[in-house]
C-alpha atoms as a PDB file:
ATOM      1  CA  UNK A   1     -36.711  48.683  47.302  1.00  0.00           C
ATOM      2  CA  UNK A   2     -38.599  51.223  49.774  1.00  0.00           C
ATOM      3  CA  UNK A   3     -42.360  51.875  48.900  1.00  0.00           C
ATOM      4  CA  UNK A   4     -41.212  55.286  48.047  1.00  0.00           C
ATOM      5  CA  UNK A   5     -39.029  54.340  45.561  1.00  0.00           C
ATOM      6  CA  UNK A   6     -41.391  51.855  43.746  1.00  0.00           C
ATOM      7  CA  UNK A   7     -43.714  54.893  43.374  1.00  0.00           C
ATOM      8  CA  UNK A   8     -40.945  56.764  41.643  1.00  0.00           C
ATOM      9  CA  UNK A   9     -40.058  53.564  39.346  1.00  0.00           C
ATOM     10  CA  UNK A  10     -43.441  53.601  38.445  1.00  0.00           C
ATOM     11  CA  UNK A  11     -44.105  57.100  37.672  1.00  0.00           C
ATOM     12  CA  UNK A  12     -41.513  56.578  35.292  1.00  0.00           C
ATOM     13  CA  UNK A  13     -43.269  53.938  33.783  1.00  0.00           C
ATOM     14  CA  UNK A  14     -46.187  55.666  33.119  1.00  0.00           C
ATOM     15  CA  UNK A  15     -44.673  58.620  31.477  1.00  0.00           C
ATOM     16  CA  UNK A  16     -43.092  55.832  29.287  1.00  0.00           C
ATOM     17  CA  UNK A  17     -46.547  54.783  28.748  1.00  0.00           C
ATOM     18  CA  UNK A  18     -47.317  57.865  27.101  1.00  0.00           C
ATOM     19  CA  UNK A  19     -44.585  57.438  24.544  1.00  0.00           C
ATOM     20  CA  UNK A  20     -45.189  57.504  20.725  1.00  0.00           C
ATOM     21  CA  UNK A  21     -43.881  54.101  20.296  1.00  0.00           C
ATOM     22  CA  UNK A  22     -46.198  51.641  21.189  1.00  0.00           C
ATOM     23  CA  UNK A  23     -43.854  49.036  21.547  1.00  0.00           C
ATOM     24  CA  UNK A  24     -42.323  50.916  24.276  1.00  0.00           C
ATOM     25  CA  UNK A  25     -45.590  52.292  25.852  1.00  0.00           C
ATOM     26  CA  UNK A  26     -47.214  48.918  25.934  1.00  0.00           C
ATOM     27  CA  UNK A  27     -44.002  47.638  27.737  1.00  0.00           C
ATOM     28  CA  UNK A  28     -43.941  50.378  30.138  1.00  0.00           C
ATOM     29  CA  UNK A  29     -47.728  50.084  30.919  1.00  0.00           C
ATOM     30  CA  UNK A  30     -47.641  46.058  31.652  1.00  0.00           C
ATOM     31  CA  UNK A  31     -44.799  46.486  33.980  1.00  0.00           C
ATOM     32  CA  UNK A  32     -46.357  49.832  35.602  1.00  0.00           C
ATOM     33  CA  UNK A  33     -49.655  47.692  36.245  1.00  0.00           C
ATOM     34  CA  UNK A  34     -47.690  44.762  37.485  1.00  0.00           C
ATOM     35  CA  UNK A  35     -46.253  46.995  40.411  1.00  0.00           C
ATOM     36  CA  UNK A  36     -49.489  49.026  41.243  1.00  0.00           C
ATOM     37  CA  UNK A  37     -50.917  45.523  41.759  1.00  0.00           C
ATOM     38  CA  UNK A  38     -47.948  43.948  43.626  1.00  0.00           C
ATOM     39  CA  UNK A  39     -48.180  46.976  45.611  1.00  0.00           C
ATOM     40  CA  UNK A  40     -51.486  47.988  45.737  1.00  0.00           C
ATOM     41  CA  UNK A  41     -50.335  51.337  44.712  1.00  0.00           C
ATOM     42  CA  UNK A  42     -52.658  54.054  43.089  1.00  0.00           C
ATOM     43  CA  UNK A  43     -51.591  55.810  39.800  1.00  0.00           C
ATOM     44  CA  UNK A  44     -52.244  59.192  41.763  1.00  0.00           C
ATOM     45  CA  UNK A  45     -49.897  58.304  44.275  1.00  0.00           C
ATOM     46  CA  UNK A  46     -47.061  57.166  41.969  1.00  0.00           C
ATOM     47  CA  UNK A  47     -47.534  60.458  39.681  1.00  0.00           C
ATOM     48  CA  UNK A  48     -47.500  62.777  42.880  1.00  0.00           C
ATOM     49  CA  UNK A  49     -43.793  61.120  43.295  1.00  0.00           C
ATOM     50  CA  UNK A  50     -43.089  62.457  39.712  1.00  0.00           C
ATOM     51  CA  UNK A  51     -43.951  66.374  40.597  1.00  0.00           C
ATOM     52  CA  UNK A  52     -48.057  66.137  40.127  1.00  0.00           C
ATOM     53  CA  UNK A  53     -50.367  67.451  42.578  1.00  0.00           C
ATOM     54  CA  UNK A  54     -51.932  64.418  44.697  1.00  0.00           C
ATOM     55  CA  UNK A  55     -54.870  64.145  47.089  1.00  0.00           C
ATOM     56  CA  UNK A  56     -56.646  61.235  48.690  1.00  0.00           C
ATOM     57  CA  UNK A  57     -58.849  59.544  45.826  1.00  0.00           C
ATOM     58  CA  UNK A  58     -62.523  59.299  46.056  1.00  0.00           C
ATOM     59  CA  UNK A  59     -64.460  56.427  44.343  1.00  0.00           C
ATOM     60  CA  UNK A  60     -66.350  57.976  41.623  1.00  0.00           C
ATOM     61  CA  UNK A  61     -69.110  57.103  38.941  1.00  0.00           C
ATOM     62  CA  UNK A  62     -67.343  58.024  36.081  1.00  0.00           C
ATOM     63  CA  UNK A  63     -69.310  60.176  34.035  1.00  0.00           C
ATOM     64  CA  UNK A  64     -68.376  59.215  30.376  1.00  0.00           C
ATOM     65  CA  UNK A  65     -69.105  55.014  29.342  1.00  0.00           C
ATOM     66  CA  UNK A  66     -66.526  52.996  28.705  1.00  0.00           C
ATOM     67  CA  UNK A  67     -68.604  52.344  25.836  1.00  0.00           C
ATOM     68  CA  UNK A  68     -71.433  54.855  24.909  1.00  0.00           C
ATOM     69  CA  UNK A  69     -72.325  53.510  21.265  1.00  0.00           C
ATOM     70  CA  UNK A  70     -76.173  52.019  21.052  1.00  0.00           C
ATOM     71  CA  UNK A  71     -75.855  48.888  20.625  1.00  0.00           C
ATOM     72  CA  UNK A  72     -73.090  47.058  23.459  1.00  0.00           C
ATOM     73  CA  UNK A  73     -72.193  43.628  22.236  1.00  0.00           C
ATOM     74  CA  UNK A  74     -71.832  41.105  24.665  1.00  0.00           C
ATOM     75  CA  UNK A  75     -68.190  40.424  24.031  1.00  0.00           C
ATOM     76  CA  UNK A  76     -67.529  44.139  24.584  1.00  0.00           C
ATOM     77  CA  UNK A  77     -69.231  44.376  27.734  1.00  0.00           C
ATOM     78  CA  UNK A  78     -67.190  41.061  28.836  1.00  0.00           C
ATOM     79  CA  UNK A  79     -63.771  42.417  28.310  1.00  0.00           C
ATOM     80  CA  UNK A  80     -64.632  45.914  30.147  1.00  0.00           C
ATOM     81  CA  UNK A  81     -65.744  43.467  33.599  1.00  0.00           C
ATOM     82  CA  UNK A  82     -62.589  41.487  33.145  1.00  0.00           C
ATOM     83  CA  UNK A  83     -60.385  44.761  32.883  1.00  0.00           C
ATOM     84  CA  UNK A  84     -62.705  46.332  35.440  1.00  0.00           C
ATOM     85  CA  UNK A  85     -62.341  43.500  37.855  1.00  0.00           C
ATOM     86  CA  UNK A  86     -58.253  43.688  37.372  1.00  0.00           C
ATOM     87  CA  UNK A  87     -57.985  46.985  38.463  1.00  0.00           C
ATOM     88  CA  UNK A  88     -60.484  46.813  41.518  1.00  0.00           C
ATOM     89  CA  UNK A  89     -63.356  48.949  39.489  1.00  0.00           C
ATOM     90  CA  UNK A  90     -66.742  48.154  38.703  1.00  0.00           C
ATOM     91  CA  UNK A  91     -69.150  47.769  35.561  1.00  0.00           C
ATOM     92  CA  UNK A  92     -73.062  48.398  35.034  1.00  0.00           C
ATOM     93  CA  UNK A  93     -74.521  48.383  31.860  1.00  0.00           C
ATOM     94  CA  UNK A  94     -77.181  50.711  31.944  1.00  0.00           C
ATOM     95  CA  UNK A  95     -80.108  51.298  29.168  1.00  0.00           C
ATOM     96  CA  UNK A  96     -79.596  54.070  27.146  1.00  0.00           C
ATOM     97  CA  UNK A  97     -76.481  55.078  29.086  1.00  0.00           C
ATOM     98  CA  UNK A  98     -73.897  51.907  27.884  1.00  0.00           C
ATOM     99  CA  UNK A  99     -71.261  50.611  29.628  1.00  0.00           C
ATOM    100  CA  UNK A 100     -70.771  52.802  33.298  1.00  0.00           C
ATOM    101  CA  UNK A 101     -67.565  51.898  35.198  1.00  0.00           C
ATOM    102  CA  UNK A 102     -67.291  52.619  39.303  1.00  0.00           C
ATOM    103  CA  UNK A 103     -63.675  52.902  41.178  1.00  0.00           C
ATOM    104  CA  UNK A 104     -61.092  55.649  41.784  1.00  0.00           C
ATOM    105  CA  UNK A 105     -60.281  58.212  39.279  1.00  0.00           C
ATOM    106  CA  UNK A 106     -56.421  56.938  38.751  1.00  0.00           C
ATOM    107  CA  UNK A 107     -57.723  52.994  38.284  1.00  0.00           C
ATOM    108  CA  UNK A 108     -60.505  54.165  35.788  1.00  0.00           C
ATOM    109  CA  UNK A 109     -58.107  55.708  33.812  1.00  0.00           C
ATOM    110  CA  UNK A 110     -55.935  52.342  33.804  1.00  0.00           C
ATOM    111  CA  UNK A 111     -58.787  50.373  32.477  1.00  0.00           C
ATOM    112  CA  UNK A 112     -59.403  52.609  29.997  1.00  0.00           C
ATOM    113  CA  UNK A 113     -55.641  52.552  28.508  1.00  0.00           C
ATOM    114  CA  UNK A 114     -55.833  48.364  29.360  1.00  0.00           C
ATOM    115  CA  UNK A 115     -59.051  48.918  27.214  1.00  0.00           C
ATOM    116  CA  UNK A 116     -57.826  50.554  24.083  1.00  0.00           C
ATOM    117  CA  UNK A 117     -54.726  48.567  23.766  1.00  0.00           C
ATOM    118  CA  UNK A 118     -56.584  45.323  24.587  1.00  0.00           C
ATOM    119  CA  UNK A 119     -59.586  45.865  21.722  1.00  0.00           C
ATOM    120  CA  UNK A 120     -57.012  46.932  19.056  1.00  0.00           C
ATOM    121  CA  UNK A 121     -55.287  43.426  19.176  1.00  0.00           C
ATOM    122  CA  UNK A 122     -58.175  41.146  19.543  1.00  0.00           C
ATOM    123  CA  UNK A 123     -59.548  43.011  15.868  1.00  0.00           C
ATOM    124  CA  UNK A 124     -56.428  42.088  14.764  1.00  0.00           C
ATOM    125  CA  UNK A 125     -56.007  38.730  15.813  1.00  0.00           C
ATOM    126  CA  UNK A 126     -60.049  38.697  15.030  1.00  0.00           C
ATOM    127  CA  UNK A 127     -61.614  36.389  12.104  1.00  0.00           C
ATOM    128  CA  UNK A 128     -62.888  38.102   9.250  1.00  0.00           C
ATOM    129  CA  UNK A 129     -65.619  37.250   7.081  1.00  0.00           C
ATOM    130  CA  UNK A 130     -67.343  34.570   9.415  1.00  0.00           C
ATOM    131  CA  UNK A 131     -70.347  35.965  10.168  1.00  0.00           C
ATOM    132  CA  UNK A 132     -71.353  37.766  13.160  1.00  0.00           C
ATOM    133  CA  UNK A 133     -72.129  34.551  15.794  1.00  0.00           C
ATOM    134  CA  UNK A 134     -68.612  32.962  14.785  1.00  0.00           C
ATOM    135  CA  UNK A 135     -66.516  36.174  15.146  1.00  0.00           C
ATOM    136  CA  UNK A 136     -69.003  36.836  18.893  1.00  0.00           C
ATOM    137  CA  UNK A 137     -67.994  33.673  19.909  1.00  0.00           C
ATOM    138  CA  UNK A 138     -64.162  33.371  18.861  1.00  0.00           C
ATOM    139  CA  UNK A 139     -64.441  37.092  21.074  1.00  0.00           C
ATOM    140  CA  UNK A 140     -65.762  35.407  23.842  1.00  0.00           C
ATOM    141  CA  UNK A 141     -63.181  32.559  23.791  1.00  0.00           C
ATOM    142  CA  UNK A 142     -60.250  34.941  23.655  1.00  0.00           C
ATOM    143  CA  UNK A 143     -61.646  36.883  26.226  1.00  0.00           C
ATOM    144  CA  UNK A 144     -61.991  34.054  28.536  1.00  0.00           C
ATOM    145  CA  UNK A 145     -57.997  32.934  28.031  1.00  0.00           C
ATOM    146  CA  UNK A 146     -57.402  37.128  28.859  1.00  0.00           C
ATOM    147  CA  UNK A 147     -59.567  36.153  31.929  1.00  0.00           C
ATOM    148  CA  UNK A 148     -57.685  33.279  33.077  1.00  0.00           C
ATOM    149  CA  UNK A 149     -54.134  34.788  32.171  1.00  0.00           C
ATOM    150  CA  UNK A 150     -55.040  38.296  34.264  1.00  0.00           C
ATOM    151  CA  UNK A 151     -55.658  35.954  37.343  1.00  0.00           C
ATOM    152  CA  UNK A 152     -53.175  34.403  37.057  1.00  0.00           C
ATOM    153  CA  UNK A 153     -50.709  37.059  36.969  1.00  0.00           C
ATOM    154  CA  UNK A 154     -52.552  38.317  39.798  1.00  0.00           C
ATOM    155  CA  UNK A 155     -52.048  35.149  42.112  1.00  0.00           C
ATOM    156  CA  UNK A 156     -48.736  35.594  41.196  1.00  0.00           C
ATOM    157  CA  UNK A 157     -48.155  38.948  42.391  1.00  0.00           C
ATOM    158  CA  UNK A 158     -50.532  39.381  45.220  1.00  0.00           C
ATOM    159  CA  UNK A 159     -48.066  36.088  46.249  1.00  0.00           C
ATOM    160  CA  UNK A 160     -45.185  38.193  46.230  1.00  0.00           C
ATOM    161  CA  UNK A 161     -46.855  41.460  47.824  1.00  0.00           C
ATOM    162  CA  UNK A 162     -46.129  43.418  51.184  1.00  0.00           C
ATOM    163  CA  UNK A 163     -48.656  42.637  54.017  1.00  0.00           C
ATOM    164  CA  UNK A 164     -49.173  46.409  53.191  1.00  0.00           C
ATOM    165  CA  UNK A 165     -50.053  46.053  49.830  1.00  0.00           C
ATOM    166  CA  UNK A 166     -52.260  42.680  50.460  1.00  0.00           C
ATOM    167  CA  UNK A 167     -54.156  44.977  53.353  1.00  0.00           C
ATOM    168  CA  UNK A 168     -54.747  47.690  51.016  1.00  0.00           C
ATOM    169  CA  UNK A 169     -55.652  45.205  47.991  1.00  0.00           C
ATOM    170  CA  UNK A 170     -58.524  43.949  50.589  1.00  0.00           C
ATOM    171  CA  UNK A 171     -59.819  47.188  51.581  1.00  0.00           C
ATOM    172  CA  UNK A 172     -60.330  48.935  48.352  1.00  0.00           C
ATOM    173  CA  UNK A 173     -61.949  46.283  46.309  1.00  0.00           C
ATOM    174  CA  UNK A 174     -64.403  46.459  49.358  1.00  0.00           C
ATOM    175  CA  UNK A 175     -65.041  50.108  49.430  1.00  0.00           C
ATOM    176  CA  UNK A 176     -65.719  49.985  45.706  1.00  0.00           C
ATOM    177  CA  UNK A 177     -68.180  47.314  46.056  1.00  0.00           C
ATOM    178  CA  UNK A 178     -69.889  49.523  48.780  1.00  0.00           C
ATOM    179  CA  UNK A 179     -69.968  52.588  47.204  1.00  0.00           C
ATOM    180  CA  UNK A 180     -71.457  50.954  44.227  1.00  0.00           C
ATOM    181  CA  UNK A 181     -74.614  49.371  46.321  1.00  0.00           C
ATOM    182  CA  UNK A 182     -74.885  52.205  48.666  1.00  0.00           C
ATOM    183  CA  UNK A 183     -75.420  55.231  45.854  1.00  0.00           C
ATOM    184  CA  UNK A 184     -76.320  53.076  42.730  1.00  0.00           C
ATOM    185  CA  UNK A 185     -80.306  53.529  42.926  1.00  0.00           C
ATOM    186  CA  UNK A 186     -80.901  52.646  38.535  1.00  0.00           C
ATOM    187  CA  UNK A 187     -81.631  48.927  38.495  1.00  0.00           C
ATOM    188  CA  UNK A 188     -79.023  47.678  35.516  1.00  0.00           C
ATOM    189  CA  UNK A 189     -80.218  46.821  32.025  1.00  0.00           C
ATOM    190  CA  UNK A 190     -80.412  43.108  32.034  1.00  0.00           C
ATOM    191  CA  UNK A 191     -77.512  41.024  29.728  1.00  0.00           C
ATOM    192  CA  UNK A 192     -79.108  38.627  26.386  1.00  0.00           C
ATOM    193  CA  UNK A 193     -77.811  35.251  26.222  1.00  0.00           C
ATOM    194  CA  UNK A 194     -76.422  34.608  23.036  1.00  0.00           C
ATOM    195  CA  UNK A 195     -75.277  31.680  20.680  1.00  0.00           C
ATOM    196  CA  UNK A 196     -72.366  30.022  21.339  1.00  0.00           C
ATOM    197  CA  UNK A 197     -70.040  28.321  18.213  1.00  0.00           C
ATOM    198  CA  UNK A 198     -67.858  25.503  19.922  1.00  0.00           C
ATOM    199  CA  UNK A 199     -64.953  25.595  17.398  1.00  0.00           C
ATOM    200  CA  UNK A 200     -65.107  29.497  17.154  1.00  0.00           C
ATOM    201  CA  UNK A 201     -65.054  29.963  21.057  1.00  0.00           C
ATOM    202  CA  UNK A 202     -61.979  27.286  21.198  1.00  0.00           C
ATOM    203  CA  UNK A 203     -60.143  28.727  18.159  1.00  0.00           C
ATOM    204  CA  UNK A 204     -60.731  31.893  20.933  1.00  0.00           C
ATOM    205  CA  UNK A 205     -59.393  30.315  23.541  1.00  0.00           C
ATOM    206  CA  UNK A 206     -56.094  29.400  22.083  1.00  0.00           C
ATOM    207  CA  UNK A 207     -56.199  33.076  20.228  1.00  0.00           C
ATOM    208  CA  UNK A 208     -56.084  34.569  24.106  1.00  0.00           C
ATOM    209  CA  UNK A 209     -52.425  33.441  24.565  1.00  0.00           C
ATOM    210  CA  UNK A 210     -51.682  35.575  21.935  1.00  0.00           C
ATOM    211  CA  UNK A 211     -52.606  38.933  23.479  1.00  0.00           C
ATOM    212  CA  UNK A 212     -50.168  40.844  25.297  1.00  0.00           C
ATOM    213  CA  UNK A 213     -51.194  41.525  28.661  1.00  0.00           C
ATOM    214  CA  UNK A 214     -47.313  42.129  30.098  1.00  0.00           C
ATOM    215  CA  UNK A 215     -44.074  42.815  29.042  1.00  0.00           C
ATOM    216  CA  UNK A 216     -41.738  39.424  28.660  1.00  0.00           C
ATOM    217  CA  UNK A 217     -38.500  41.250  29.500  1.00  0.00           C
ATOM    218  CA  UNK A 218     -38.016  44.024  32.339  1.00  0.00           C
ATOM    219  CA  UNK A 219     -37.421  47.271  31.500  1.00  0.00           C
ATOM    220  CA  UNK A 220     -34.251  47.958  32.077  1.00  0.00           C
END
């Protein structure tokens, strides 16, 4: 399949994505993401192919937190670098400003739709009634396993990618990493340590496998 044509398939995808089923959208999302990494594709690019205006995508500083509420719990601000990471963004937490993410405008909005879809399952799959440290720690378990699974799928396709879509894969997670030390002058708020339950952060780590990160059938 030409380059050209991948965008199409996934611009499809991603207006699938946007479907009131989430069954259907969270299919369509984990296979669109699995080809904008194979490919090293941009959602911008991919939606221009679908009849939306495109232009050349600056890295921004996005102006609204992934997580603005006072108070950013360590598990939260965990899952937003893993997701971050993924999709070749950036996270600073920032005092009195929460969670700010870095990267192009297209890949932003991919972490924050990995985001939503990923918090809503770990409450459910979540214990209730622990206690605080127990429930922080089974978070920080699962999170790891999400971690782990997101490399790995990753690996897998970066394995499988053009030499175009490995060069491009290179350059942007530098020029991200650049902009962020070149206009970032607000020295980060620093992270607390916190208390770590063994048995809670293992019952986590087998909890992980239970997430859906991609689709186990191809859309057809």
């Amino acid at each position: 399949m030409s380059l050209e044509a991948m965008k199409e398939k996934v611009a499809k995808l991603l207006a699938l994505s946007e479907s009131s089923n989430e069954n259907e959208a969270t299919i369509a999302l984990a296979h669109a993401q699995k080809l904008i990494t194979a490919y090293k594709l941009s959602i911008a690019e991919c939606l221009a192919k679908g009849g939306e205006a495109f232009k050349d995508e600056p890295i921004i500083k996005d102006g609204v937190p992934l997580i603005a509420t006072g108070r950013v719990s360590l598990w939260q601000s965990y899952i937003c670098q893993v997701l971050a990471s993924h999709n070749d963004c950036k996270i600073l937490k920032y005092a009195g400003m929460g969670l700010v993410i870095f990267g192009r405008a297209s890949d932003i909005k991919t972490v924050r739709m990995m985001l939503n879809f990923t918090i809503r399952q770990l409450w459910n799959l979540s214990p209730k009634g622990k206690g605080r440290v127990y429930s922080d720690s089974w978070y920080t378990g699962c999170i790891a396993t999400i971690d782990k699974r997101l490399k790995e799928m990753r690996t897998e396709v970066l394995s499988q990618a053009t030499t175009f879509g490995l060069v491009k894969y290179n350059e942007q997670s530098k020029m991200v990493d650049k902009f962020v030390h070149t206009t970032c002058n607000v020295i980060p708020a620093k992270e607390s340590s916190a208390t770590i339950l063994d048995q809670a952060y293992n019952n986590g780590l087998r909890d992980g496998h239970k997430v859906n990160l991609n689709a186990s059938k191809e859309l057809r």
